[in-house]
PDB file of N, CA and C in Angstrom:
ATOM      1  N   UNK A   1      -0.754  -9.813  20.616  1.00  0.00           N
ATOM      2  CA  UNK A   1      -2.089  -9.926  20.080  1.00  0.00           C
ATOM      3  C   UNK A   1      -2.736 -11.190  20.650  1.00  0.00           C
ATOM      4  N   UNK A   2      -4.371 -11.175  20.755  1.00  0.00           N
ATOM      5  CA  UNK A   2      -4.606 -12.317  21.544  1.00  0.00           C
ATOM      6  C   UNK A   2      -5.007 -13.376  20.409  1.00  0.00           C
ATOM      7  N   UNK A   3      -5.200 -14.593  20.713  1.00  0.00           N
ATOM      8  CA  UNK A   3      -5.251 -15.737  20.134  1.00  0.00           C
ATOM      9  C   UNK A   3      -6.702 -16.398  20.443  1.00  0.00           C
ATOM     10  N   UNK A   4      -7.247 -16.976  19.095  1.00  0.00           N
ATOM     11  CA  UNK A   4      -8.723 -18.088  19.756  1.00  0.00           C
ATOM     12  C   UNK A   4      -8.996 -18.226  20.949  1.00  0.00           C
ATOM     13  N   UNK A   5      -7.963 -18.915  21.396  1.00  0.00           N
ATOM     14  CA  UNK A   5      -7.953 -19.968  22.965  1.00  0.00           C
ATOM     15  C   UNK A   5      -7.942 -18.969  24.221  1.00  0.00           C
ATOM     16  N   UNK A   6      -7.679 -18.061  23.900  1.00  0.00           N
ATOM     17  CA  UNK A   6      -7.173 -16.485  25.122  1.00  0.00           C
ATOM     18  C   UNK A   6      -8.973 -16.355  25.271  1.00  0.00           C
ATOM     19  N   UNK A   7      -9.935 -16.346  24.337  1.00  0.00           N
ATOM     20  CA  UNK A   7     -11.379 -16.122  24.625  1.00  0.00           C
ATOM     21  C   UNK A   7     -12.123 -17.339  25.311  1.00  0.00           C
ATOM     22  N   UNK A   8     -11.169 -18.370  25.344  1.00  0.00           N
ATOM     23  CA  UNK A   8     -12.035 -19.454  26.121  1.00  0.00           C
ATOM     24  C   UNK A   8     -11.949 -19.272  27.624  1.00  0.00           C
ATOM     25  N   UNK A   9     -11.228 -18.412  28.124  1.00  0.00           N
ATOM     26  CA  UNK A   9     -10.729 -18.196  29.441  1.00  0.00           C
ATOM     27  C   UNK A   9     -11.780 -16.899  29.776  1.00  0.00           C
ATOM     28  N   UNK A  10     -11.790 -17.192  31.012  1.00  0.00           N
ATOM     29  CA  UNK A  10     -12.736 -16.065  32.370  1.00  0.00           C
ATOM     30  C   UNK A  10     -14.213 -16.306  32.138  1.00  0.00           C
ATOM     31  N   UNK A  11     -15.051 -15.284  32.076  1.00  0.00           N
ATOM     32  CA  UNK A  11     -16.201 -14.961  32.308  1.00  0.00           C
ATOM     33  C   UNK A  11     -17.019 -14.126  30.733  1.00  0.00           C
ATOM     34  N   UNK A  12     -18.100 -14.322  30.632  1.00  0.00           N
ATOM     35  CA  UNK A  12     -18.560 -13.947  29.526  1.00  0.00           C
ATOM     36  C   UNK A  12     -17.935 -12.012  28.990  1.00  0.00           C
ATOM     37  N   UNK A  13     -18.160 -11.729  30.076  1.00  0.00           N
ATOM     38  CA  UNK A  13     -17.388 -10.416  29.888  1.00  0.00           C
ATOM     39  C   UNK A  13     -16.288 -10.025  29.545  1.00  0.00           C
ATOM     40  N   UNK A  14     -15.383 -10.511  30.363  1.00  0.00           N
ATOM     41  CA  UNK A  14     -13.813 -10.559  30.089  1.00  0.00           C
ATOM     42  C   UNK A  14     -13.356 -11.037  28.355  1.00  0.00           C
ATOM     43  N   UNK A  15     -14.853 -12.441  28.158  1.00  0.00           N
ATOM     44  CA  UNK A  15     -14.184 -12.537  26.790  1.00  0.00           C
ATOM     45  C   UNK A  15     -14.248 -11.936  25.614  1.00  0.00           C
ATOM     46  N   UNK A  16     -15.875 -10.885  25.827  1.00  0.00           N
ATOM     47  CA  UNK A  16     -16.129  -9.878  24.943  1.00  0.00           C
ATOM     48  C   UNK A  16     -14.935  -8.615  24.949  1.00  0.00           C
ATOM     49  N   UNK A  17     -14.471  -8.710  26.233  1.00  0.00           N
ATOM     50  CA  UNK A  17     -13.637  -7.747  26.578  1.00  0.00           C
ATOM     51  C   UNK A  17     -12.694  -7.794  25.321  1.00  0.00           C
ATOM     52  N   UNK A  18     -11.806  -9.013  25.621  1.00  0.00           N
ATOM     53  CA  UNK A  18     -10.671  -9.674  24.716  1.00  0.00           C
ATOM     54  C   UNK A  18     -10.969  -9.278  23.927  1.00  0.00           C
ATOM     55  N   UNK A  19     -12.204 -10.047  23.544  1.00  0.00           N
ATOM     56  CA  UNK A  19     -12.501 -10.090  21.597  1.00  0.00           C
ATOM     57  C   UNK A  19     -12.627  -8.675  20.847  1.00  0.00           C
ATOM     58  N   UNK A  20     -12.847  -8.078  21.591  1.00  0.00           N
ATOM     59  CA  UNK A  20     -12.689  -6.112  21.474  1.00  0.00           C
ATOM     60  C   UNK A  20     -11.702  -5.885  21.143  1.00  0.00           C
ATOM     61  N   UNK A  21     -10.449  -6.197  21.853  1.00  0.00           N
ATOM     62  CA  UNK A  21      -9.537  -5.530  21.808  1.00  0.00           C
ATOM     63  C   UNK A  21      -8.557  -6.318  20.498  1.00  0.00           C
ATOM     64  N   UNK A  22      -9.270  -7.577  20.229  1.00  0.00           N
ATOM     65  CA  UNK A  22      -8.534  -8.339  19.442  1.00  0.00           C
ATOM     66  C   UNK A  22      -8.720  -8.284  18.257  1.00  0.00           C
ATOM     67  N   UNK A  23     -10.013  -7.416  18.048  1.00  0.00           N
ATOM     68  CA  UNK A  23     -10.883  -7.160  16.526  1.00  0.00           C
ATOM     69  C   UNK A  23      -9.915  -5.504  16.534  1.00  0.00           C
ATOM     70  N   UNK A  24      -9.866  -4.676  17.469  1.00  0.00           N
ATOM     71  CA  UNK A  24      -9.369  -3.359  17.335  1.00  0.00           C
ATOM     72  C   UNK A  24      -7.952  -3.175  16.381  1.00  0.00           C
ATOM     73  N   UNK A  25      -7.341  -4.340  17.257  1.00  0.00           N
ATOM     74  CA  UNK A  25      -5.789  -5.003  16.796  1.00  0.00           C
ATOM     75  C   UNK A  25      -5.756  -5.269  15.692  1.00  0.00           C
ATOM     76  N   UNK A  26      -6.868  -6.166  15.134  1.00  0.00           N
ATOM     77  CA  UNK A  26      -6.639  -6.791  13.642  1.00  0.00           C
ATOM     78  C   UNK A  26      -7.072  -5.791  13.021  1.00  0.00           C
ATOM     79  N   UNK A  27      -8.297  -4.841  13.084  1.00  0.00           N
ATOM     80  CA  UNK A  27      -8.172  -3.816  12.378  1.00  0.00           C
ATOM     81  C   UNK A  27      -7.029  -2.701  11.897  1.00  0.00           C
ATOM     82  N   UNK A  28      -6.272  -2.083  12.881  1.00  0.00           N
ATOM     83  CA  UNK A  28      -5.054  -1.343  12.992  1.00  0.00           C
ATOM     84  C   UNK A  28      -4.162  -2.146  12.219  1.00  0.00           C
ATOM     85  N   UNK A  29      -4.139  -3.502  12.445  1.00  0.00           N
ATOM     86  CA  UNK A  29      -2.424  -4.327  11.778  1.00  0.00           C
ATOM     87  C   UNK A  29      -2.737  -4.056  10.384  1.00  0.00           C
ATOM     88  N   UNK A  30      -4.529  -4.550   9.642  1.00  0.00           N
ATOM     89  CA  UNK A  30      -4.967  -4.389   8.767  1.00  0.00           C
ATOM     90  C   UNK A  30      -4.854  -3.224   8.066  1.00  0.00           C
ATOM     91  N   UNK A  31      -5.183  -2.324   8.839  1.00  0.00           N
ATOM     92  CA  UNK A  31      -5.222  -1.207   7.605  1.00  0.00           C
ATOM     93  C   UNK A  31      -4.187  -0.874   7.554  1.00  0.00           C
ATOM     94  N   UNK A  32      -3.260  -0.589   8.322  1.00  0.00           N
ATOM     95  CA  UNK A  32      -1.435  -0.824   7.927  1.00  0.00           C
ATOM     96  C   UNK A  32      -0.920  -1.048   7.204  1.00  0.00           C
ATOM     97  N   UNK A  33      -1.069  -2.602   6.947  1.00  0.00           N
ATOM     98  CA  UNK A  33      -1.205  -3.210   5.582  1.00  0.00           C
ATOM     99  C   UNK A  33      -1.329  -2.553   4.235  1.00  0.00           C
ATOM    100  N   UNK A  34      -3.289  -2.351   3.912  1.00  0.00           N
ATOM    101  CA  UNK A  34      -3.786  -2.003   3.336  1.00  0.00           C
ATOM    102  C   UNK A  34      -3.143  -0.451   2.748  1.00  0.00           C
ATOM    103  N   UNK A  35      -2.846   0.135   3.719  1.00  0.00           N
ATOM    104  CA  UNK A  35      -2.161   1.535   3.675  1.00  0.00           C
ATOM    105  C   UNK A  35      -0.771   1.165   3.291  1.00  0.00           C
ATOM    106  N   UNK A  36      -0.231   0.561   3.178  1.00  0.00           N
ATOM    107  CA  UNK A  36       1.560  -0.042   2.877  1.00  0.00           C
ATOM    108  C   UNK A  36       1.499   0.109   1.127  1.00  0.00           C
ATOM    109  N   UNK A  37       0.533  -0.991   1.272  1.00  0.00           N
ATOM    110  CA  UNK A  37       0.234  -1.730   0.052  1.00  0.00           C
ATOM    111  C   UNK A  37      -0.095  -0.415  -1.458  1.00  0.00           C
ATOM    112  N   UNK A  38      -1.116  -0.038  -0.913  1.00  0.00           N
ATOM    113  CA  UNK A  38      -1.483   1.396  -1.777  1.00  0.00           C
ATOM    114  C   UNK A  38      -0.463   1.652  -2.067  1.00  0.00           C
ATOM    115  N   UNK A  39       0.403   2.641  -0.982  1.00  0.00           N
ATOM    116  CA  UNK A  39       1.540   3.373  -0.900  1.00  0.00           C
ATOM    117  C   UNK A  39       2.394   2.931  -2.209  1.00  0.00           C
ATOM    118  N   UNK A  40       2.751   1.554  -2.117  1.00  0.00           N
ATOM    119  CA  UNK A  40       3.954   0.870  -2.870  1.00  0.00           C
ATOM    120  C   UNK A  40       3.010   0.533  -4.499  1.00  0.00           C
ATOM    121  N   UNK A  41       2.077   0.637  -4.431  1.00  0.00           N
ATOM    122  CA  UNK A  41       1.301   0.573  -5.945  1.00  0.00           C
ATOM    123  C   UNK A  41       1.310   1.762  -6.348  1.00  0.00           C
ATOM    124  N   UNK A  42       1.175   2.986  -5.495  1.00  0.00           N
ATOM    125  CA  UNK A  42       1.170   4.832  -6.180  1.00  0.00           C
ATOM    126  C   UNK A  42       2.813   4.804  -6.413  1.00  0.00           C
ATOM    127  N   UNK A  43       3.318   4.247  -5.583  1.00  0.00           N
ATOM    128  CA  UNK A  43       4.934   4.941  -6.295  1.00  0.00           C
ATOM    129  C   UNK A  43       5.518   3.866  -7.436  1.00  0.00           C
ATOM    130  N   UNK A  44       4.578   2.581  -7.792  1.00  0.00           N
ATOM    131  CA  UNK A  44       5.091   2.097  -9.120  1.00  0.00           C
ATOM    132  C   UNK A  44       4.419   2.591  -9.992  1.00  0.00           C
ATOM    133  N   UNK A  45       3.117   3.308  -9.826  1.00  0.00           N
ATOM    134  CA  UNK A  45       2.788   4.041 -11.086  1.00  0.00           C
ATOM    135  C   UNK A  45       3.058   5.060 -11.064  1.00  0.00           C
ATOM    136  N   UNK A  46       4.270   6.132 -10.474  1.00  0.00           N
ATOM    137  CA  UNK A  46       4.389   7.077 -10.231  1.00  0.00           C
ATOM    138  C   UNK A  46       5.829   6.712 -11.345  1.00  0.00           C
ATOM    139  N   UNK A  47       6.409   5.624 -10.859  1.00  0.00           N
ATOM    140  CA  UNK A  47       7.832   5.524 -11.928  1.00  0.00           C
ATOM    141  C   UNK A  47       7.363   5.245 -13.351  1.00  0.00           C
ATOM    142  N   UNK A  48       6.187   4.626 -12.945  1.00  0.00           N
ATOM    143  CA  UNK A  48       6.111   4.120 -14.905  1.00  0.00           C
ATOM    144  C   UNK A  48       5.805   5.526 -15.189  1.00  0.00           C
ATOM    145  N   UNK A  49       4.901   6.063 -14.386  1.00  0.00           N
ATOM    146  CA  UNK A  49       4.699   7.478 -15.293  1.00  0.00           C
ATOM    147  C   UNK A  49       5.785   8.314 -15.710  1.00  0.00           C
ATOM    148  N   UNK A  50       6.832   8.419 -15.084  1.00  0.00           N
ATOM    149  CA  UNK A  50       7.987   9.252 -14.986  1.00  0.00           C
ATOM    150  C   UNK A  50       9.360   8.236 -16.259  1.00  0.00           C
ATOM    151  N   UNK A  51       9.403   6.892 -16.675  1.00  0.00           N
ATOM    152  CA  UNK A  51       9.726   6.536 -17.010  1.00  0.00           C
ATOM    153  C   UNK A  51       8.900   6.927 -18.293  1.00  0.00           C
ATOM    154  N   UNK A  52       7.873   6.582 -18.668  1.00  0.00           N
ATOM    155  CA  UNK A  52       7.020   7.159 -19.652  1.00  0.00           C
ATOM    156  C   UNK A  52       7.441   8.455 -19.953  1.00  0.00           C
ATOM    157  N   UNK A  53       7.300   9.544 -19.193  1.00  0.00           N
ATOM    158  CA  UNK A  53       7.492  10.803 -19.663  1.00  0.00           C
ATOM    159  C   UNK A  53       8.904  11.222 -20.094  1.00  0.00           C
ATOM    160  N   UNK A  54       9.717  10.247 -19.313  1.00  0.00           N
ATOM    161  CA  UNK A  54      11.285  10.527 -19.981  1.00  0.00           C
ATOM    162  C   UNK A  54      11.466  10.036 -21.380  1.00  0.00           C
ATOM    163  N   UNK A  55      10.731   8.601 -21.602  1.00  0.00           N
ATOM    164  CA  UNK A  55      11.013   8.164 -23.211  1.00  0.00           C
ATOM    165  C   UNK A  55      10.004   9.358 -23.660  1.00  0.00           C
ATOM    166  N   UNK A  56       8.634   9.529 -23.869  1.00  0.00           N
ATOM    167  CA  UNK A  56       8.142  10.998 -24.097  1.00  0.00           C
ATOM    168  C   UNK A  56       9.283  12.062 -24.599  1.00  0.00           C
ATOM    169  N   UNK A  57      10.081  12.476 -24.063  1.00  0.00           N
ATOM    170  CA  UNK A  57      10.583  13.573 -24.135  1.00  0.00           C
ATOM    171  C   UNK A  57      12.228  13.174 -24.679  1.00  0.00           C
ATOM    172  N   UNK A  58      12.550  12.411 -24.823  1.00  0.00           N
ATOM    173  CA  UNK A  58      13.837  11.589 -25.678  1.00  0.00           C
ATOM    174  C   UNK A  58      13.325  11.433 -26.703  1.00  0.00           C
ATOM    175  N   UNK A  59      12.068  11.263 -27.465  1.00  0.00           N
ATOM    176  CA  UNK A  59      11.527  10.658 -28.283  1.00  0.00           C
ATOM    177  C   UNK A  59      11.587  12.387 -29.099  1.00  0.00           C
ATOM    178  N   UNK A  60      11.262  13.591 -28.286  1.00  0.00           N
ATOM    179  CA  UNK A  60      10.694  14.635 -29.177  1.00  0.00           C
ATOM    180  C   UNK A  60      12.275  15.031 -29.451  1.00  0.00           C
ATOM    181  N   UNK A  61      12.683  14.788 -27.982  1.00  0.00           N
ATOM    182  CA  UNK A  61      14.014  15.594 -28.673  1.00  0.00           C
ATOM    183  C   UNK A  61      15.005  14.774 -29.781  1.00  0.00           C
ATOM    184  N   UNK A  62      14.679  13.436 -29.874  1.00  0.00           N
ATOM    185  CA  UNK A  62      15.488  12.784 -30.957  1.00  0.00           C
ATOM    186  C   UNK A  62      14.963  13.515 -32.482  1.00  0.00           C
ATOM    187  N   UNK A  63      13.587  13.801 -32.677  1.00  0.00           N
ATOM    188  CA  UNK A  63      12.602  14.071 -33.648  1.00  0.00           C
ATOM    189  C   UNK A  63      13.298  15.198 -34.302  1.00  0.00           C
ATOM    190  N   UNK A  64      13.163  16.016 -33.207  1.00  0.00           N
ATOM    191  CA  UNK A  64      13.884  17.464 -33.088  1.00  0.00           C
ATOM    192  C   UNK A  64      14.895  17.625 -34.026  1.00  0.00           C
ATOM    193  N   UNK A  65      15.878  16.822 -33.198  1.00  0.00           N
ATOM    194  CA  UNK A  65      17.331  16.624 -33.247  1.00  0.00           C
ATOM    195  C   UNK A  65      17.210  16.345 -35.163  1.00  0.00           C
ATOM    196  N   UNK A  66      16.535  15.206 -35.356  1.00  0.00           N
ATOM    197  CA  UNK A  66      16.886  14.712 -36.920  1.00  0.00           C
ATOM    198  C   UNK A  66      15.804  15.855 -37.756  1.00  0.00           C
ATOM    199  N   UNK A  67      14.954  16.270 -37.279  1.00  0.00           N
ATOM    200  CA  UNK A  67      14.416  17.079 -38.728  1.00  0.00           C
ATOM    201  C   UNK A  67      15.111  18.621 -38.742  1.00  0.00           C
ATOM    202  N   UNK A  68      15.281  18.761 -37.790  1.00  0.00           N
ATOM    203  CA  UNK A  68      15.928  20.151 -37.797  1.00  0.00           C
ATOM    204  C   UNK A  68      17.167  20.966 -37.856  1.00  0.00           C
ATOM    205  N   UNK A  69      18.063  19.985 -37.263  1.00  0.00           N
ATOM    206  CA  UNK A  69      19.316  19.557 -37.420  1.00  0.00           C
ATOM    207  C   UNK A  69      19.727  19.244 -38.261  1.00  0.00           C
ATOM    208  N   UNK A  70      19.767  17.956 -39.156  1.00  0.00           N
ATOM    209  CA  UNK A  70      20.333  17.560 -39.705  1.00  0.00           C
ATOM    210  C   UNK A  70      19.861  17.674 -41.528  1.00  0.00           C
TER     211      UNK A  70
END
């Protein structure tokens, strides 16, 4: 990836050139990121939900268990 100092070098062109390709870069690393990040926040609310729904359903069947049962 290019660096500040990489745009002080060549000709006005070359450095727009750079700076193109260096904004393209940080975009892509970025949304990578951004896309990681989501990812790993949907699958912790994916466990609480699933952790939730298991006490949920321990909870009916304990209910169950003592009014009907016993």
């Amino acid at each position: 990836m290019l660096k500040s100092k990489d745009y002080a070098k060549g000709d006005n062109g070359e450095q727009q050139e750079k700076f193109s390709y260096f904004l393209i870069n940080y975009k892509e690393a970025t949304s990578e990121v951004v896309e990681r990040a989501v990812a790993t926040v949907q699958m912790a609310w994916l466990e609480i939900a699933d952790q939730a729904a298991r006490r949920i359903r321990q909870r009916r069947s304990n209910n169950y268990i003592f009014n009907h049962l016993l």
